[in-house]
PDB file of N, CA and C in Angstrom:
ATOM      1  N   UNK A   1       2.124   1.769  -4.344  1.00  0.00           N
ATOM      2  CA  UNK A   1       2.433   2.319  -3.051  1.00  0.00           C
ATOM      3  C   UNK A   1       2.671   3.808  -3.207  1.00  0.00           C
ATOM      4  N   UNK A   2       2.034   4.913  -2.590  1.00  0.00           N
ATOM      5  CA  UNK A   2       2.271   6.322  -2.178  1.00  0.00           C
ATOM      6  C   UNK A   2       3.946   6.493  -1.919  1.00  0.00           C
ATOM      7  N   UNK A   3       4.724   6.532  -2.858  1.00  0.00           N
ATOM      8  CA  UNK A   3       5.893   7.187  -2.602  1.00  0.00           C
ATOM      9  C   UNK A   3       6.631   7.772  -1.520  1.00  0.00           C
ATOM     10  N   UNK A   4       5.100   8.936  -0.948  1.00  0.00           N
ATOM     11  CA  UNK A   4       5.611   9.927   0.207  1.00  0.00           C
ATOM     12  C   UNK A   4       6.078   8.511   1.304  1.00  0.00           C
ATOM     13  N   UNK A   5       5.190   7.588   1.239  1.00  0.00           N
ATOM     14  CA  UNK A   5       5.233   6.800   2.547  1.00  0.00           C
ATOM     15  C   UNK A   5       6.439   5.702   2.572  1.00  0.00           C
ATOM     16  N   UNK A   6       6.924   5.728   1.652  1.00  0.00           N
ATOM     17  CA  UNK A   6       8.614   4.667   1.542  1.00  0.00           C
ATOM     18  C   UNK A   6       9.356   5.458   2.351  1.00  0.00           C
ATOM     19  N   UNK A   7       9.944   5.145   3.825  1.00  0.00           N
ATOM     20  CA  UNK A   7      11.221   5.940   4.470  1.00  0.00           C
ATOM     21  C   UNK A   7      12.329   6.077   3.439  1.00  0.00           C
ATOM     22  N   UNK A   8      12.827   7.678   3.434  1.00  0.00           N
ATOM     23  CA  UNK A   8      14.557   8.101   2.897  1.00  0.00           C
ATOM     24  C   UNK A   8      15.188   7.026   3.364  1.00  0.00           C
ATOM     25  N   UNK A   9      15.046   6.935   4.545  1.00  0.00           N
ATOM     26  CA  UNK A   9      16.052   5.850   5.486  1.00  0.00           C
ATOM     27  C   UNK A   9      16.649   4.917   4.872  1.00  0.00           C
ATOM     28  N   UNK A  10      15.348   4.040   4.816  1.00  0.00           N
ATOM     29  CA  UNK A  10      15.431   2.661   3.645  1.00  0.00           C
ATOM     30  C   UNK A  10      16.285   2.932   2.511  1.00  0.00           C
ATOM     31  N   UNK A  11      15.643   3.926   1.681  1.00  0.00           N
ATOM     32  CA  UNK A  11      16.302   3.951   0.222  1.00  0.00           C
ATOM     33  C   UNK A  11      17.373   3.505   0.642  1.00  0.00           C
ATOM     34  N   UNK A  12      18.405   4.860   1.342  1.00  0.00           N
ATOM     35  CA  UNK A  12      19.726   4.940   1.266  1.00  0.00           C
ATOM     36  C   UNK A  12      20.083   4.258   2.240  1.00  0.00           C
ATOM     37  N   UNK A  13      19.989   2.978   2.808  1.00  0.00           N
ATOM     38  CA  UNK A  13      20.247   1.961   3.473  1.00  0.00           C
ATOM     39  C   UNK A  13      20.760   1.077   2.484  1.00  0.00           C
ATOM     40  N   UNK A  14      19.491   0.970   1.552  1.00  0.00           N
ATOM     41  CA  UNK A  14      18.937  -0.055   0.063  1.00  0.00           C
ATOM     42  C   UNK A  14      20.483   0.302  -0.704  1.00  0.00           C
ATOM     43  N   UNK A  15      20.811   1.351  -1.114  1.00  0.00           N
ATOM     44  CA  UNK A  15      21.278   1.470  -2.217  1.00  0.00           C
ATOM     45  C   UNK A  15      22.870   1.220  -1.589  1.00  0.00           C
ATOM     46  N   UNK A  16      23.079   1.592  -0.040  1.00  0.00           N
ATOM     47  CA  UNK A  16      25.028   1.572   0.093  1.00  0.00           C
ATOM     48  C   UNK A  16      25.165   0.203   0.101  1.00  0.00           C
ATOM     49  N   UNK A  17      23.706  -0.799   0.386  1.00  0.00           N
ATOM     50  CA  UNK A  17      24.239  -2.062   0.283  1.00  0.00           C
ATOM     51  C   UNK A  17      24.274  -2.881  -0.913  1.00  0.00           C
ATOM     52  N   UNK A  18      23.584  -2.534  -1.736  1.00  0.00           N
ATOM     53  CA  UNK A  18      23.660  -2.515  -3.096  1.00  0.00           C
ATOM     54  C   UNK A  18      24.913  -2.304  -3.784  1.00  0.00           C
ATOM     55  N   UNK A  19      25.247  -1.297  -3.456  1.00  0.00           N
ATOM     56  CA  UNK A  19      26.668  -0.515  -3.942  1.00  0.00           C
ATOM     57  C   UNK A  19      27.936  -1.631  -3.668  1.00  0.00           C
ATOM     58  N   UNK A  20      27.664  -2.840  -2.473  1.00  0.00           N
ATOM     59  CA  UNK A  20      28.590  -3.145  -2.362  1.00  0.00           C
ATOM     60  C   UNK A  20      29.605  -2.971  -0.855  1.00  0.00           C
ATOM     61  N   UNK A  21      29.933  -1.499  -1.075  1.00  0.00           N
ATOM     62  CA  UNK A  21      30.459  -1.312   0.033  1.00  0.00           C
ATOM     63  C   UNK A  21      29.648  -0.794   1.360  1.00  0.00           C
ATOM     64  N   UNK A  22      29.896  -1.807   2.403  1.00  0.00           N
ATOM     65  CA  UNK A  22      28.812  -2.330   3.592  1.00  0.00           C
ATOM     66  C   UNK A  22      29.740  -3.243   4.539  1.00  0.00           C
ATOM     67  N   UNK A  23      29.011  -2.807   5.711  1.00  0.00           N
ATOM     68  CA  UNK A  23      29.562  -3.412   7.031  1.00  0.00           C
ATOM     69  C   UNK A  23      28.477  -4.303   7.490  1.00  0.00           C
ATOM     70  N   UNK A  24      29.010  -5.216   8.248  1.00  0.00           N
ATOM     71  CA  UNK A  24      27.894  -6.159   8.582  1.00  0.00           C
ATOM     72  C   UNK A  24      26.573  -5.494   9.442  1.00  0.00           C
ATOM     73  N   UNK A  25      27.457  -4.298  10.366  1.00  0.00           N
ATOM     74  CA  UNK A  25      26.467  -3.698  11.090  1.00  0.00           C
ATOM     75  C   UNK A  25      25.022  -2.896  10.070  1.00  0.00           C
ATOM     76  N   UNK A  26      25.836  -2.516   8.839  1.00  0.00           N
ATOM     77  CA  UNK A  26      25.325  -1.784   7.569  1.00  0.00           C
ATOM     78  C   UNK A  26      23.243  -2.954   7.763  1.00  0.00           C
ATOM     79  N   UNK A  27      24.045  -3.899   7.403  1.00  0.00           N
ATOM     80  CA  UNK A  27      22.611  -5.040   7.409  1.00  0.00           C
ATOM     81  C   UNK A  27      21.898  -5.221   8.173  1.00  0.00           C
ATOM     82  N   UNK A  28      22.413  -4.860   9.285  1.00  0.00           N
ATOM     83  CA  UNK A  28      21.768  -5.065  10.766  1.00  0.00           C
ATOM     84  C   UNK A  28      20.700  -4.009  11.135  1.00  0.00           C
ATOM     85  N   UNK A  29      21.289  -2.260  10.425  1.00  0.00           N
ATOM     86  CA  UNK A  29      20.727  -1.125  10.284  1.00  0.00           C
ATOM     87  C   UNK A  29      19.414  -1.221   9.345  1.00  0.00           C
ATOM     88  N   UNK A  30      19.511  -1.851   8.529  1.00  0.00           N
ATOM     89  CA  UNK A  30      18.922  -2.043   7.253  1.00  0.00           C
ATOM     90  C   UNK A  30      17.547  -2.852   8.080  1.00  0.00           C
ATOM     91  N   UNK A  31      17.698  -4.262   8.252  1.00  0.00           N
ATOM     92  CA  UNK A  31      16.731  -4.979   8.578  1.00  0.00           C
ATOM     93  C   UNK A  31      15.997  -3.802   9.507  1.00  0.00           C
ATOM     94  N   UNK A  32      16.721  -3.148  10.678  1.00  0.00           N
ATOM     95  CA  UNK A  32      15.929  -2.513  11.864  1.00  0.00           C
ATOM     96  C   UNK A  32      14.938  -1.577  10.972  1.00  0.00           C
ATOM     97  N   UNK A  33      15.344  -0.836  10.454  1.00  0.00           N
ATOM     98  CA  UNK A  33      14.599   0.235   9.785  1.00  0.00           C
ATOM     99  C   UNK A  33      13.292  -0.503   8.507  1.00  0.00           C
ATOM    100  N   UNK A  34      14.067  -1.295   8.009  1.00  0.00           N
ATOM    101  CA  UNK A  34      12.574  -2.030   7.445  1.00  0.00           C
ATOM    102  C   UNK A  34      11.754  -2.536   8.317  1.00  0.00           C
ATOM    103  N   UNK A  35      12.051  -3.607   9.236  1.00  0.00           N
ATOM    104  CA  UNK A  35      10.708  -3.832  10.301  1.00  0.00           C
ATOM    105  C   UNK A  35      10.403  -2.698  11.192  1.00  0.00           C
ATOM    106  N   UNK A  36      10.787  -1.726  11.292  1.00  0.00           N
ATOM    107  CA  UNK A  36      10.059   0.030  12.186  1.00  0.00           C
ATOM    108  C   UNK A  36       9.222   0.205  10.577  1.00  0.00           C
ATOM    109  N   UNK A  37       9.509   0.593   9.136  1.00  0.00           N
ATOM    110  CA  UNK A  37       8.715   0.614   8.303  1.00  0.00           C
ATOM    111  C   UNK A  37       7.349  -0.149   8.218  1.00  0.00           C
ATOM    112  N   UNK A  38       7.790  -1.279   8.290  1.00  0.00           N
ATOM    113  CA  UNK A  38       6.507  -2.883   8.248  1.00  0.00           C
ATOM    114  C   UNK A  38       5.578  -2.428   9.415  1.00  0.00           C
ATOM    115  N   UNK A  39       6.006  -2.235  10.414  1.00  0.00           N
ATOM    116  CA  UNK A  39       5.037  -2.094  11.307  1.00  0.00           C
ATOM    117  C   UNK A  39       4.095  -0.617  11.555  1.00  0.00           C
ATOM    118  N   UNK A  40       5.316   0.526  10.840  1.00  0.00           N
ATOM    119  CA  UNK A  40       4.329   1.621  10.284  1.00  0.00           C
ATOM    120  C   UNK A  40       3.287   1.258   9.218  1.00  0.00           C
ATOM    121  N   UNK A  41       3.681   0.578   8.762  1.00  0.00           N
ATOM    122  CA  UNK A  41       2.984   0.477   7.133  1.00  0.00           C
ATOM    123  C   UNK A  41       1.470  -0.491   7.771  1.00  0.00           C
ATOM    124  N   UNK A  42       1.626  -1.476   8.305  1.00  0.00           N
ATOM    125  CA  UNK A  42       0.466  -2.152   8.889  1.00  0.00           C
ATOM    126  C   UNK A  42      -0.272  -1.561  10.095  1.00  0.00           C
ATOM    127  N   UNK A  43      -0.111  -0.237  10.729  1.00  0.00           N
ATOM    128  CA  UNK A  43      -0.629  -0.014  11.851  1.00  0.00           C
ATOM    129  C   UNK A  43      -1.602   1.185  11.634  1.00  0.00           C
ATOM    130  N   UNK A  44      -1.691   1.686   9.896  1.00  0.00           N
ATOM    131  CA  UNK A  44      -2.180   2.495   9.302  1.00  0.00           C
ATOM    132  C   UNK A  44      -3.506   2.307   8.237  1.00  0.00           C
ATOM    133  N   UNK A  45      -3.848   2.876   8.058  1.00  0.00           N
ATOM    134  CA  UNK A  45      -4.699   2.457   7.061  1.00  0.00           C
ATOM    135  C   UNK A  45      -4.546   2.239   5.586  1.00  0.00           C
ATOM    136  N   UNK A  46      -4.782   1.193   5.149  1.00  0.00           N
ATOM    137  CA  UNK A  46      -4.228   1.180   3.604  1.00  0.00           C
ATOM    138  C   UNK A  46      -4.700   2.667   3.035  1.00  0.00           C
ATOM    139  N   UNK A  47      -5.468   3.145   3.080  1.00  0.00           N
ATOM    140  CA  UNK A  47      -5.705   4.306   1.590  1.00  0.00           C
ATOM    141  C   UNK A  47      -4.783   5.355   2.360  1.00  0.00           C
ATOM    142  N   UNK A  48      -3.922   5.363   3.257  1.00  0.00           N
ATOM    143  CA  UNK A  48      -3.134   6.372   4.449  1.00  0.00           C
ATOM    144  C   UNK A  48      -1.950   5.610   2.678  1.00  0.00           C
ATOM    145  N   UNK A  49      -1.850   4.651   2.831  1.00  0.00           N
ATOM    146  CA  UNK A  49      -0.534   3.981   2.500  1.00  0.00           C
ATOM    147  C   UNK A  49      -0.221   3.783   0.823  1.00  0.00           C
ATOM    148  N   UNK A  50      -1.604   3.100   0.083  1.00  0.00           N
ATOM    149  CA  UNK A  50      -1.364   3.499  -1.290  1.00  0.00           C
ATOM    150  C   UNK A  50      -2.553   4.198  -1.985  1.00  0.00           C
ATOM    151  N   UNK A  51      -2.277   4.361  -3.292  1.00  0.00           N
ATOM    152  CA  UNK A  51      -2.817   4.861  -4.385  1.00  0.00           C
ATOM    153  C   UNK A  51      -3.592   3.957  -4.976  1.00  0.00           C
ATOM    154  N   UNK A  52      -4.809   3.782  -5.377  1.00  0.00           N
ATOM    155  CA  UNK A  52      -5.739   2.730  -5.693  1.00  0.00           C
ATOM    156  C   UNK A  52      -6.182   3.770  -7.281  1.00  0.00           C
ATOM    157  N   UNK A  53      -5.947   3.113  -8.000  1.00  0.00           N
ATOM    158  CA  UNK A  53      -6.499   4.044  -9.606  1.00  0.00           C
ATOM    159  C   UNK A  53      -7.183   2.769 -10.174  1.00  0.00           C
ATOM    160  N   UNK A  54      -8.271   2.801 -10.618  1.00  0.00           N
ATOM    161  CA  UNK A  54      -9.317   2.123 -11.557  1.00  0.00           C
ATOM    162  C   UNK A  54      -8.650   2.004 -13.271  1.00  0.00           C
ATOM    163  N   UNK A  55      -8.007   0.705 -13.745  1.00  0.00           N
ATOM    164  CA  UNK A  55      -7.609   1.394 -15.049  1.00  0.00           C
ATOM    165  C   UNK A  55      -8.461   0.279 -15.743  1.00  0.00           C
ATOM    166  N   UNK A  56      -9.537   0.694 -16.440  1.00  0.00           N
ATOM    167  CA  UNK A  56     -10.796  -0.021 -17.455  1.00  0.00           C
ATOM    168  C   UNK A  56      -9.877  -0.610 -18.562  1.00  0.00           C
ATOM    169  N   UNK A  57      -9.041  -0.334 -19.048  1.00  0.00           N
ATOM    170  CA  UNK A  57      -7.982  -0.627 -20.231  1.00  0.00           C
ATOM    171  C   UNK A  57      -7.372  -2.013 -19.883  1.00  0.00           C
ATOM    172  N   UNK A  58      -6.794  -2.549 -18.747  1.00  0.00           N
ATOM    173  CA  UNK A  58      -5.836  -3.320 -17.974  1.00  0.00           C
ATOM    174  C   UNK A  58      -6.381  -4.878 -18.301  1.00  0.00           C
ATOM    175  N   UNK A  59      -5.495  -5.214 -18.965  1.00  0.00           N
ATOM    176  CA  UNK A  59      -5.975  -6.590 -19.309  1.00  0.00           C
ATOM    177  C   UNK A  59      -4.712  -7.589 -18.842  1.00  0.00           C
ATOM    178  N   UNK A  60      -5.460  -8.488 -17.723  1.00  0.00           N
ATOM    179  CA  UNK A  60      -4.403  -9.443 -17.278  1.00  0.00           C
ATOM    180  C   UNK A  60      -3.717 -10.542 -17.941  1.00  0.00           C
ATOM    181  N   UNK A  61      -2.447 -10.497 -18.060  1.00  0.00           N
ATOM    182  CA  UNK A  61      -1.135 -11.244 -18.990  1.00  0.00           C
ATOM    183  C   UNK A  61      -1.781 -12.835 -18.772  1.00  0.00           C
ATOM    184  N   UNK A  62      -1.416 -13.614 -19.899  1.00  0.00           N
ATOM    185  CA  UNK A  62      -1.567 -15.380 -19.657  1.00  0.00           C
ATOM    186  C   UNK A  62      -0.528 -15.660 -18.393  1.00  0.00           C
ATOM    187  N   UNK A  63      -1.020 -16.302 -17.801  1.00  0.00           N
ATOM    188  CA  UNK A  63       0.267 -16.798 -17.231  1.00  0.00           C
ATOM    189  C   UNK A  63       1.400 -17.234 -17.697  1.00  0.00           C
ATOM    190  N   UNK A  64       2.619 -17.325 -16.981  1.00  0.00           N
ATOM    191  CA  UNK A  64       3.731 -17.381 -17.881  1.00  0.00           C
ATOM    192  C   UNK A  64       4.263 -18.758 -17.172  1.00  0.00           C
ATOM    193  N   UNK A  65       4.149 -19.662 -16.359  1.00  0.00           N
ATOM    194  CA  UNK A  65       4.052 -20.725 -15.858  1.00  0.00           C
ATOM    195  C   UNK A  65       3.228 -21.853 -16.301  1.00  0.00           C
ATOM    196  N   UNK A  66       3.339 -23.151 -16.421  1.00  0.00           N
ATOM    197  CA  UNK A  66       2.403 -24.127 -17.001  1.00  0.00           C
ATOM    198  C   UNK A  66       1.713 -24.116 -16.299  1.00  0.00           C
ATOM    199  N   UNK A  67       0.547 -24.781 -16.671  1.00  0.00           N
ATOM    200  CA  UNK A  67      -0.377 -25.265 -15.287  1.00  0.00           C
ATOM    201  C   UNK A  67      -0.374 -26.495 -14.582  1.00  0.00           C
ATOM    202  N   UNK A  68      -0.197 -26.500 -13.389  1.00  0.00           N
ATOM    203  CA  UNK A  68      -0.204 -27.884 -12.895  1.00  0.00           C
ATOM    204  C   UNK A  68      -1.457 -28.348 -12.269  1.00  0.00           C
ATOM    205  N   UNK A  69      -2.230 -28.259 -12.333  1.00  0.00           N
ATOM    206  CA  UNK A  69      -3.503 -28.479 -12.389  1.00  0.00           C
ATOM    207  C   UNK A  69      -4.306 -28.165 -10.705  1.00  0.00           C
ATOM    208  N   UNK A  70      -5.313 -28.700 -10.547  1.00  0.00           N
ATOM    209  CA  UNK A  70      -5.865 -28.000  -9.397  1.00  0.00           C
ATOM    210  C   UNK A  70      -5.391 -28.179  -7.904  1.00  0.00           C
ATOM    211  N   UNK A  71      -5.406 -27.094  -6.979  1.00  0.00           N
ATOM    212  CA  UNK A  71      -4.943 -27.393  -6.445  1.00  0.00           C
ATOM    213  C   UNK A  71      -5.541 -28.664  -4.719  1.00  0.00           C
ATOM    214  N   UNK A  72      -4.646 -28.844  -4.008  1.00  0.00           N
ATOM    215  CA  UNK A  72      -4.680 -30.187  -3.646  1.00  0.00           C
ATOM    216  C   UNK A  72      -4.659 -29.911  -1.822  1.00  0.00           C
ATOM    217  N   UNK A  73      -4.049 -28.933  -1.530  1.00  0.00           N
ATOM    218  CA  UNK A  73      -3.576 -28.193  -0.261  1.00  0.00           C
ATOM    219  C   UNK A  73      -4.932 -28.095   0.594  1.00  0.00           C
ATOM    220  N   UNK A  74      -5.782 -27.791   0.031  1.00  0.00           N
ATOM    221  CA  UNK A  74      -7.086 -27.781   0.907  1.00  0.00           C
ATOM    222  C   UNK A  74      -8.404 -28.691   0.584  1.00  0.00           C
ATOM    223  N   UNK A  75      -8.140 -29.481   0.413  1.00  0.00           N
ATOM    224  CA  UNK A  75      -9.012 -30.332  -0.035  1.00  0.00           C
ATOM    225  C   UNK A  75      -9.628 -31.175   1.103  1.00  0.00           C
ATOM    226  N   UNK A  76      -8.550 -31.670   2.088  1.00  0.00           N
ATOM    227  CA  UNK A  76      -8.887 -32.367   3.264  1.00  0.00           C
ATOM    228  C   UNK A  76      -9.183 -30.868   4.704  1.00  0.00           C
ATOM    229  N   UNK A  77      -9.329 -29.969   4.244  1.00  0.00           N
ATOM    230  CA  UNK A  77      -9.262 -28.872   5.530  1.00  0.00           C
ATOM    231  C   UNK A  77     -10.074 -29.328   6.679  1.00  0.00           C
ATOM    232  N   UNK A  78     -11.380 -29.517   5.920  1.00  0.00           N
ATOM    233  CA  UNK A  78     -12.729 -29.746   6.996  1.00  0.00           C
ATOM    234  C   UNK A  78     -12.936 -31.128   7.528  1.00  0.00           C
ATOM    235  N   UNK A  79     -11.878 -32.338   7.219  1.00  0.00           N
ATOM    236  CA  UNK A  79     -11.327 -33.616   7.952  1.00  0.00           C
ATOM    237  C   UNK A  79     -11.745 -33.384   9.399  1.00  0.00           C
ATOM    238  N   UNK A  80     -12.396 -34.823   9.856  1.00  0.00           N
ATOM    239  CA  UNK A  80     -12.631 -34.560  11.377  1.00  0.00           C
ATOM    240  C   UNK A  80     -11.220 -34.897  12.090  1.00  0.00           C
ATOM    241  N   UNK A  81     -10.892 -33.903  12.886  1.00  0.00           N
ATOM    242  CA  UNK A  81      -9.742 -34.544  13.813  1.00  0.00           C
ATOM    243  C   UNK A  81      -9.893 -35.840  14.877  1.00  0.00           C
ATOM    244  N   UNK A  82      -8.834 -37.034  14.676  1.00  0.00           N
ATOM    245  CA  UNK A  82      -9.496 -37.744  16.066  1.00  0.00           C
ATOM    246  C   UNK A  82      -8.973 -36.956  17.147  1.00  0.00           C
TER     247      UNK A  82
END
């Protein structure tokens, strides 16, 4: 993600509640300003929003989870409805 485009707001929303000391309203501030973010962030164009770099080197990790084998969730999708 482009840095410039994370609101100050957020951070220091992020971090007094982090810190601990926070009012309930504190959370209430927090959520508002992340969904005004979310909806900046989607009403833009991604390359507006991040940094896309090509790295030829990048070799993807094993998974670190077993496998549970294939999955099962869409198998019936195209089922005729009665």
């Amino acid at each position: 993600m482009n840095p410039s485009v994370y609101p100050v707001e957020v951070k220091t929303q992020m971090k007094k509640i982090e810190s601990g000391k926070y009012e309930p309203q504190d959370i209430d501030l927090f959520q508002e300003l992340q969904w005004a973010y979310a909806r900046r962030l989607v009403s833009k164009p991604l390359k507006d929003s991040f940094i896309i770099e090509e790295v030829r080197e990048f070799k993807w990790p094993d998974p670190i989870c077993r496998d549970l084998g294939s999955r099962k969730d869409n198998d019936y999708k195209n089922a005729p409805i009665k």
